[in-house]
C-alpha atoms as a PDB file:
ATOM      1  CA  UNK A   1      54.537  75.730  80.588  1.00  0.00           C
ATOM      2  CA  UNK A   2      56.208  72.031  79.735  1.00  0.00           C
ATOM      3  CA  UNK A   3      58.393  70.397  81.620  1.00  0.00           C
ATOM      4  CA  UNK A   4      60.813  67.971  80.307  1.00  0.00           C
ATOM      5  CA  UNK A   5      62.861  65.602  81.752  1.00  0.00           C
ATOM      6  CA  UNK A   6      66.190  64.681  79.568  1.00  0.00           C
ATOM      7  CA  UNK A   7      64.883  61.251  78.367  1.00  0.00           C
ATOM      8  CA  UNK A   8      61.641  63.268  77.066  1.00  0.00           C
ATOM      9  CA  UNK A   9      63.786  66.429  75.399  1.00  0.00           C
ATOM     10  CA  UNK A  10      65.808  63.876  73.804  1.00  0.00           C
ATOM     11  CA  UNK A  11      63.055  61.883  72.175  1.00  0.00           C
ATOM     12  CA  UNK A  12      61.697  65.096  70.836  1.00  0.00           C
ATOM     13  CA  UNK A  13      65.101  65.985  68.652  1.00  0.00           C
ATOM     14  CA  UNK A  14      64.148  63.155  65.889  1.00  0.00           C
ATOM     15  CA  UNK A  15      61.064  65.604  65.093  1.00  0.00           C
ATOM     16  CA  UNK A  16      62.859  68.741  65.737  1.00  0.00           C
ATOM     17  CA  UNK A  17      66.018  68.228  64.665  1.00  0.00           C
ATOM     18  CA  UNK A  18      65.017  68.137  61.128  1.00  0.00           C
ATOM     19  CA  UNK A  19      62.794  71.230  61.375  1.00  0.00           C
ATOM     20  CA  UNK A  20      65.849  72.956  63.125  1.00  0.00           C
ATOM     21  CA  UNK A  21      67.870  72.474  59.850  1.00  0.00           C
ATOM     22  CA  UNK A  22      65.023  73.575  57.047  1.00  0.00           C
ATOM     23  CA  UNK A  23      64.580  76.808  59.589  1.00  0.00           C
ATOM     24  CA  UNK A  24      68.524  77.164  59.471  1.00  0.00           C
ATOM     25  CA  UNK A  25      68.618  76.798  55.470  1.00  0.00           C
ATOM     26  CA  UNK A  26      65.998  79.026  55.107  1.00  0.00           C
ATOM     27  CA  UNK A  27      67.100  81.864  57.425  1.00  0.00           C
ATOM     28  CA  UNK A  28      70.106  81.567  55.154  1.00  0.00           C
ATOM     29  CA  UNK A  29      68.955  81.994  52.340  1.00  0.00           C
ATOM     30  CA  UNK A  30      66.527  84.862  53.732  1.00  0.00           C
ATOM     31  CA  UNK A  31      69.601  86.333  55.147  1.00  0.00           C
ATOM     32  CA  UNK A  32      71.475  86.486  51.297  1.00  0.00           C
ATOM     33  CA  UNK A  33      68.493  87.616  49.547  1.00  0.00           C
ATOM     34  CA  UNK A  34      67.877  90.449  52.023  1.00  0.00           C
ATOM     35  CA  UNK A  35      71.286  91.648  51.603  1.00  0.00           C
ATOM     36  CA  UNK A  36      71.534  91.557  47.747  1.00  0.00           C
ATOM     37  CA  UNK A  37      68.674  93.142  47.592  1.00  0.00           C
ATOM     38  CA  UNK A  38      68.672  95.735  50.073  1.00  0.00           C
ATOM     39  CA  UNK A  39      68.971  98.233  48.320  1.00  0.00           C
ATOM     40  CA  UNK A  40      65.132  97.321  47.175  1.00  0.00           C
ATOM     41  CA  UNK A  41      63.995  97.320  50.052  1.00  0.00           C
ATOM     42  CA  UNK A  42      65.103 100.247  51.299  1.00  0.00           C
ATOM     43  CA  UNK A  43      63.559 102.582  48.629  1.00  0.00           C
ATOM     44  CA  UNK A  44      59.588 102.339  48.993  1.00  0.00           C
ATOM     45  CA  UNK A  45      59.347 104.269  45.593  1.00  0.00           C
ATOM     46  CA  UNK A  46      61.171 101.197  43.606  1.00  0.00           C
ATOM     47  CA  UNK A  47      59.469  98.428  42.053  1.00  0.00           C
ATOM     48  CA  UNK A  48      59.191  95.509  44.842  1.00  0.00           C
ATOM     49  CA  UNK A  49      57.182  92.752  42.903  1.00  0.00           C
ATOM     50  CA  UNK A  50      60.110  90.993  41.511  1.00  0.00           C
ATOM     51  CA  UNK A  51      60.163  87.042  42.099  1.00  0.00           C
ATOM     52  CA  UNK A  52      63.774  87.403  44.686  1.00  0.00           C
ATOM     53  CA  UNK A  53      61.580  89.306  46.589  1.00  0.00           C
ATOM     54  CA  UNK A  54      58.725  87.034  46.323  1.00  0.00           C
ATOM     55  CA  UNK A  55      61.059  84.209  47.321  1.00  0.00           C
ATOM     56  CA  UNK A  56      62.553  86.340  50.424  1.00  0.00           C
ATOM     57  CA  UNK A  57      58.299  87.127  51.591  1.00  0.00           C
ATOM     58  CA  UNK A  58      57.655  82.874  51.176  1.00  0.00           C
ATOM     59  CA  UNK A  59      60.934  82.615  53.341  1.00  0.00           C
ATOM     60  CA  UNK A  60      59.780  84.703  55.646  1.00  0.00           C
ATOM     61  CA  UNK A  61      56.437  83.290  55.799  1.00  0.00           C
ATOM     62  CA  UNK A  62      58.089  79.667  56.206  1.00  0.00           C
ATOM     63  CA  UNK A  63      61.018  80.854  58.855  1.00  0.00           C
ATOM     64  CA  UNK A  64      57.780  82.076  60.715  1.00  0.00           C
ATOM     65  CA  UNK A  65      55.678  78.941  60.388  1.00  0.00           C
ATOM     66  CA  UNK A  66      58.485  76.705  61.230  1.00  0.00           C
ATOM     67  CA  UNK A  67      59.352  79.000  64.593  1.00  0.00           C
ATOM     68  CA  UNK A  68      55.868  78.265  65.552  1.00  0.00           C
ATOM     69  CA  UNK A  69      56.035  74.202  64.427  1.00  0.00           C
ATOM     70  CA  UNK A  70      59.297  74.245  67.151  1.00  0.00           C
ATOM     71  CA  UNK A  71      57.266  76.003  69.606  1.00  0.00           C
ATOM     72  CA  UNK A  72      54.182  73.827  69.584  1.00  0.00           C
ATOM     73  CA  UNK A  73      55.800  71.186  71.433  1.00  0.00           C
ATOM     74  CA  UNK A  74      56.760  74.025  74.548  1.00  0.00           C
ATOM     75  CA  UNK A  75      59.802  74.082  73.618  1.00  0.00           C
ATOM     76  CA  UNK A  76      62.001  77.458  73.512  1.00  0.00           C
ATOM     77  CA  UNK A  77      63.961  78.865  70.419  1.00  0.00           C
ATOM     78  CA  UNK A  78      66.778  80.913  71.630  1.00  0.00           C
ATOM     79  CA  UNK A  79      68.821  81.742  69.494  1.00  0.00           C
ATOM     80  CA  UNK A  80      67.794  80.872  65.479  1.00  0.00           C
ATOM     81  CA  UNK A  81      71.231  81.830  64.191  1.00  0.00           C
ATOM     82  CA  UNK A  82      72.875  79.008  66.169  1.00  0.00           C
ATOM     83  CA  UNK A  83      69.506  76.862  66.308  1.00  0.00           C
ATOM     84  CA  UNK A  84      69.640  76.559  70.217  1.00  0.00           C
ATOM     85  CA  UNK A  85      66.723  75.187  71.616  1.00  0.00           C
ATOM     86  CA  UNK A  86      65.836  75.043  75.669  1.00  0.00           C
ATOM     87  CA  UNK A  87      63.418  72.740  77.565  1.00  0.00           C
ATOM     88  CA  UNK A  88      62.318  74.150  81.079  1.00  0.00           C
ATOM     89  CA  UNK A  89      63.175  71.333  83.371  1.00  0.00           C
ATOM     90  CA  UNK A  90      63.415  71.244  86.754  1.00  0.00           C
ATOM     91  CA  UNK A  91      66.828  69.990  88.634  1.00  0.00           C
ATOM     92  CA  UNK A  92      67.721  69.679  92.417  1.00  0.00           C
ATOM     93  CA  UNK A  93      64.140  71.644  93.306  1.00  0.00           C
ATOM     94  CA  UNK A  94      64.700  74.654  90.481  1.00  0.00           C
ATOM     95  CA  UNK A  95      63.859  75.564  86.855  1.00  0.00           C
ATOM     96  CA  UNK A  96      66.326  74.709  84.862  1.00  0.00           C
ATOM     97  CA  UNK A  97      66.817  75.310  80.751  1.00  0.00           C
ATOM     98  CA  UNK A  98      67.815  71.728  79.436  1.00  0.00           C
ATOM     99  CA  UNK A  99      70.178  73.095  76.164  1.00  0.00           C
ATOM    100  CA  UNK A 100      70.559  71.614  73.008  1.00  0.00           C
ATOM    101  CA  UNK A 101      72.132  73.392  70.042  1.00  0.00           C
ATOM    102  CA  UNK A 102      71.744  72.190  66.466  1.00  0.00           C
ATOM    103  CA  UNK A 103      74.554  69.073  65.766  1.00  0.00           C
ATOM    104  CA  UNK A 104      74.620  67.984  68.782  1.00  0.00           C
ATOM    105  CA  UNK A 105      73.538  64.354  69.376  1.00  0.00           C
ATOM    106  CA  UNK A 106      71.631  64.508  72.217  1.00  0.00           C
ATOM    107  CA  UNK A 107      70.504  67.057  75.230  1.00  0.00           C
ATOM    108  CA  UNK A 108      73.325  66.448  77.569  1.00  0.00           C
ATOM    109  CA  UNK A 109      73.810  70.306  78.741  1.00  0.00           C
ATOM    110  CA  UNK A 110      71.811  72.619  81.098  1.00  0.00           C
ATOM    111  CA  UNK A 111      71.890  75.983  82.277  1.00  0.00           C
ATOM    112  CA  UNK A 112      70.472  77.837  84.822  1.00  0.00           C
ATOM    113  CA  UNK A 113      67.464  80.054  83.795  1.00  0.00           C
ATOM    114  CA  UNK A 114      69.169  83.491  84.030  1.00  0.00           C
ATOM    115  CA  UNK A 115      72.660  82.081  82.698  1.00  0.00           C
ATOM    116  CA  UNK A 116      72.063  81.151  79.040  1.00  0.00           C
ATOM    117  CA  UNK A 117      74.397  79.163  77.091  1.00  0.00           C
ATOM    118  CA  UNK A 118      77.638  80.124  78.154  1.00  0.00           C
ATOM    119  CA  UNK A 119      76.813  79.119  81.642  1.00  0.00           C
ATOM    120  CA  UNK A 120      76.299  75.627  80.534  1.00  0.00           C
ATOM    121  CA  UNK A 121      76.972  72.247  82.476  1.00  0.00           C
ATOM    122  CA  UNK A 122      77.011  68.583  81.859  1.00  0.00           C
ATOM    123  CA  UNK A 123      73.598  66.848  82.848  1.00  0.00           C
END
């Protein structure tokens, strides 16, 4: 496991940051295709090789590759839909989750491990 410090979280987000918003754009788009075509999907005897499915299988395959891209660096993606990422630091002696959710600026929250986001706090 990584540890970051803020300084080092923060100058990761010029190489995540845009990954976080192709993964986003792509999750929606995954997200809209699934649902128009559910009903596709859902019957094993219809005819699946059309090219919106073809595009929701590359999304798929990209969302995937992407996830891993983020998670290279040691990084953890909580939560996709929101595009919150958290960076195991350690504060005052403990672990820590240094927060950062897409459109922010910079990492400026943490969060203790078993807390999540809405038990944020100002670094």
């Amino acid at each position: 496991m990584k540890y970051f410090t803020v300084e080092e979280a923060n100058a990761l987000l010029p190489t995540l940051e845009p990954l976080m918003e192709k993964l986003l754009t792509r999750r929606a788009r995954a997200s809209r295709l699934a649902k128009q075509l559910g009903h596709l999907l859902s019957d094993y005897r219809s005819n699946i090789g059309s090219a919106e499915l073809s595009t929701l299988t590359q999304d798929f395959v990209a969302i995937e590759r992407m996830i891993n891209q983020i998670q290279t660096h040691g990084v953890l993606l909580k939560d996709v839909n929101a595009g919150l990422l958290d960076f195991l630091s350690e504060r005052n002696g403990r672990d820590v989750y240094l927060c950062w959710k897409y459109g922010e600026d910079k990492v400026e929250y943490f969060h203790e491990l078993h807390t999540g986001f809405s038990g944020r706090q100002q670094v």
